[in-house]
Each structure stands twice: as C-alpha cells, then as structure tokens.
N, C-alpha and C. Protein backbone atom coordinates (compact mmCIF):
# COMPACT_ATOMS: atom_id res chain seq x y z
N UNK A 1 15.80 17.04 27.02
CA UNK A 1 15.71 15.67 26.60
C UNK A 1 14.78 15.54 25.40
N UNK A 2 14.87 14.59 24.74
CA UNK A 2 13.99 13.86 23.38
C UNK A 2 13.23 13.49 23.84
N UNK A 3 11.62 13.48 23.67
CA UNK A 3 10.81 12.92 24.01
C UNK A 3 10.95 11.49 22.69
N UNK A 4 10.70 10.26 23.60
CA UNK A 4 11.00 9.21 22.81
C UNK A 4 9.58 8.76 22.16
N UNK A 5 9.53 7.81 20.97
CA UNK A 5 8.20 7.82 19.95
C UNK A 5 7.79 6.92 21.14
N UNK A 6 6.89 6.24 20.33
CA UNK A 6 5.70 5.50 20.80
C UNK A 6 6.21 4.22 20.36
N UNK A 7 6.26 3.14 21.34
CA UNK A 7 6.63 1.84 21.05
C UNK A 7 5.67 0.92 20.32
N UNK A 8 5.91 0.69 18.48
CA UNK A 8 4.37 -0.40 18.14
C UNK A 8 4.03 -1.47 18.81
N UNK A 9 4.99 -1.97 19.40
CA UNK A 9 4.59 -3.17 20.27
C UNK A 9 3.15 -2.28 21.46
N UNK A 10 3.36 -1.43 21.77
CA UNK A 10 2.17 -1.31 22.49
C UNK A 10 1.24 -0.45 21.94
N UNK A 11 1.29 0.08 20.56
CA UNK A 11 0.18 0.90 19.83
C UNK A 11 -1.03 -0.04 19.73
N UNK A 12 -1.73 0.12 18.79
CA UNK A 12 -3.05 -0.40 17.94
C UNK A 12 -2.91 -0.49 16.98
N UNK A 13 -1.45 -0.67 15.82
CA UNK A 13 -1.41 -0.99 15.00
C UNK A 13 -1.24 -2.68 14.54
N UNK A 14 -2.07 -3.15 13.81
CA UNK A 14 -1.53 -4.38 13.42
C UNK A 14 -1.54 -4.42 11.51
N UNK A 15 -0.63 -5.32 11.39
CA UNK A 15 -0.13 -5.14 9.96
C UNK A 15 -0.81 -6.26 9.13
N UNK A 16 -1.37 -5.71 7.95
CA UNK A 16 -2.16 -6.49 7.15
C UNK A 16 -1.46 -8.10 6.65
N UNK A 17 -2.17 -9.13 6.86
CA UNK A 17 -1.98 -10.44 6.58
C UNK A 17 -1.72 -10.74 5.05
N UNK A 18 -0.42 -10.51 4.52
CA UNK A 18 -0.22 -10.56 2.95
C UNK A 18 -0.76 -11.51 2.42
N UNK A 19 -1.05 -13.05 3.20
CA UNK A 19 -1.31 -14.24 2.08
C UNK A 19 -2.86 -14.34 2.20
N UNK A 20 -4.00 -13.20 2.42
CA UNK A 20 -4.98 -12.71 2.71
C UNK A 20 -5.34 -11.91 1.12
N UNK A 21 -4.22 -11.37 0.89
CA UNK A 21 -4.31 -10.29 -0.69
C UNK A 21 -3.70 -10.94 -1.69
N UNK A 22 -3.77 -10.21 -2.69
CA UNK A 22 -3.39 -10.37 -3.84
C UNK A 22 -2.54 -9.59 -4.79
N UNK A 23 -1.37 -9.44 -4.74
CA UNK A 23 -0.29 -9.02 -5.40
C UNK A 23 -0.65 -8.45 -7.07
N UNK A 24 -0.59 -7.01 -7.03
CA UNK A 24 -0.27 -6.53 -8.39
C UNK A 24 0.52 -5.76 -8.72
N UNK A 25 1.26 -6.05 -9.78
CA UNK A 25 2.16 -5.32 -10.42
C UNK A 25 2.67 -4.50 -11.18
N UNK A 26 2.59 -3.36 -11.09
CA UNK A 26 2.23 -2.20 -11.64
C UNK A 26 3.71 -2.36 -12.57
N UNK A 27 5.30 -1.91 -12.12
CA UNK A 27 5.96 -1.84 -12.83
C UNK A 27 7.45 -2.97 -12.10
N UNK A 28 8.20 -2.84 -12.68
CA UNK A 28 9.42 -3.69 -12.45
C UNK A 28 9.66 -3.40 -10.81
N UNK A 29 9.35 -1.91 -10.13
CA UNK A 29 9.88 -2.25 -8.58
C UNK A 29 8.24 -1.50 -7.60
N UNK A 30 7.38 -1.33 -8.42
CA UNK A 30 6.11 -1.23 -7.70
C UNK A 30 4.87 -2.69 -7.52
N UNK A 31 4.75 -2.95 -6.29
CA UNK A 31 3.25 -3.74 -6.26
C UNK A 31 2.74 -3.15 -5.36
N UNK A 32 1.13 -3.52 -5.95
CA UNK A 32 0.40 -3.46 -4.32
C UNK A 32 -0.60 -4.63 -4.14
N UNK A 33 -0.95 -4.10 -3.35
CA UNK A 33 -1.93 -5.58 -3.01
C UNK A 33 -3.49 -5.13 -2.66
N UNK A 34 -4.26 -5.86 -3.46
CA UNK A 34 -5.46 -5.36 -3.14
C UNK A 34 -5.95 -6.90 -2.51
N UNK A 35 -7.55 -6.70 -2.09
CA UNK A 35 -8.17 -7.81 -2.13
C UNK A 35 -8.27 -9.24 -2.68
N UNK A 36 -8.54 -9.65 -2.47
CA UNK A 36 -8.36 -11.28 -3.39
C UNK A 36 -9.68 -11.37 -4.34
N UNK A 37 -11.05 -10.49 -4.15
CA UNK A 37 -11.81 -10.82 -5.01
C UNK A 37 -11.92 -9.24 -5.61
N UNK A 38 -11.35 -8.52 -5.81
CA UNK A 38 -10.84 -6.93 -6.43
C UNK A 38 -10.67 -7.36 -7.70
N UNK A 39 -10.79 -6.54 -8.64
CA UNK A 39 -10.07 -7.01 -10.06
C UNK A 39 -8.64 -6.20 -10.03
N UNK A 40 -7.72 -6.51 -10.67
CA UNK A 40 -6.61 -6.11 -10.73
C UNK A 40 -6.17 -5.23 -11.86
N UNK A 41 -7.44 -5.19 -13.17
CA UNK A 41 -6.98 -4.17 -13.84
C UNK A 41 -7.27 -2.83 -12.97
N UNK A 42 -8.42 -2.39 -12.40
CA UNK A 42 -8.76 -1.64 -12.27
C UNK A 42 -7.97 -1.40 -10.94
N UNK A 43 -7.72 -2.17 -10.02
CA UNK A 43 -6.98 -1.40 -9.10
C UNK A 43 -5.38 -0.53 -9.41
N UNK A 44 -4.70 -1.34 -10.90
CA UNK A 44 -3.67 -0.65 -11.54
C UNK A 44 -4.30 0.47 -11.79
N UNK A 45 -5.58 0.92 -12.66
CA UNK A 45 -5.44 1.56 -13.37
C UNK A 45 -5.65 2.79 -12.23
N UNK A 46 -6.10 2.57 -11.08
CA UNK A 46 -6.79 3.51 -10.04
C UNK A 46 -4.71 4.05 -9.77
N UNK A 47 -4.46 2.85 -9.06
CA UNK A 47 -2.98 3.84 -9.20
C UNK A 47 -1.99 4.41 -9.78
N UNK A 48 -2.20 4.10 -10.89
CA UNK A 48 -1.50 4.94 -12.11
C UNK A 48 -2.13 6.47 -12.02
N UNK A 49 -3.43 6.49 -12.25
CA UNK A 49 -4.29 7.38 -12.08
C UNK A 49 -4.11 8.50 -11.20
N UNK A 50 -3.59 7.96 -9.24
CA UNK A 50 -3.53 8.31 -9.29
C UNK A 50 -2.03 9.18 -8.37
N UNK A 51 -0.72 8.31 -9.26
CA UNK A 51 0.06 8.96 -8.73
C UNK A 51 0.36 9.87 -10.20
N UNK A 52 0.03 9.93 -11.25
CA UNK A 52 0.00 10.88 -12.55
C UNK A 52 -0.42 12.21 -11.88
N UNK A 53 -1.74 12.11 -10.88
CA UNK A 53 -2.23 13.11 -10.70
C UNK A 53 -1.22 14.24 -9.79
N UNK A 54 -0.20 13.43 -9.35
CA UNK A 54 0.81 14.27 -7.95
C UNK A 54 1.63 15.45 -8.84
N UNK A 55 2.14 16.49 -8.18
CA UNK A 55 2.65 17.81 -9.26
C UNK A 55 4.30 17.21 -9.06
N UNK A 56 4.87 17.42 -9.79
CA UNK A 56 6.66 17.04 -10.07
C UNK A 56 7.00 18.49 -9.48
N UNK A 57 8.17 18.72 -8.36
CA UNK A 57 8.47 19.64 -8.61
C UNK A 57 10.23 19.84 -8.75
C-alpha cells in the first residue's frame, strides 16, 4: 500500500494573510510580496540577485 501524505487541514501550516503585504513586481508573470513597511526596490533587487545566482543547466 501507499502510505497517504499528511492532511493540511490537520498540519501547522497556516498561509500568509495577502492584504497584510505588499505586492512587487519583478516581471510580467513574477511577484512577491514583502512587508508593507519593506522597501520594494530592494526587495526586487535581493531577488533578482538572487535567482541570477542559480546555475542553468
């Protein structure tokens, strides 16, 4: 038999409150959301940063 996953309804996960953050937009189909008092250049520039850094293979 399959051992079956773990149901989230009964984990410890709970999912971050979007109208809590603040939406940035990196490119036409990437955002993320940082804090509401974060600056937003710098959280772009942190992820540009650092998915550049990942190897292509």
């Amino acid at each position: 038999m399959i051992p079956h996953k773990q149901n989230f309804a009964k984990s410890n996960f709970k999912s971050p409150d979007i109208s809590q953050l603040k939406a940035v937009i990196i490119d036409h189909r990437t955002t993320i959301y940082i804090a509401l008092d974060a600056d937003s250049e710098e959280a772009r520039e942190k992820y540009l940063l650092r998915t550049s850094n990942r190897l292509v293979k």
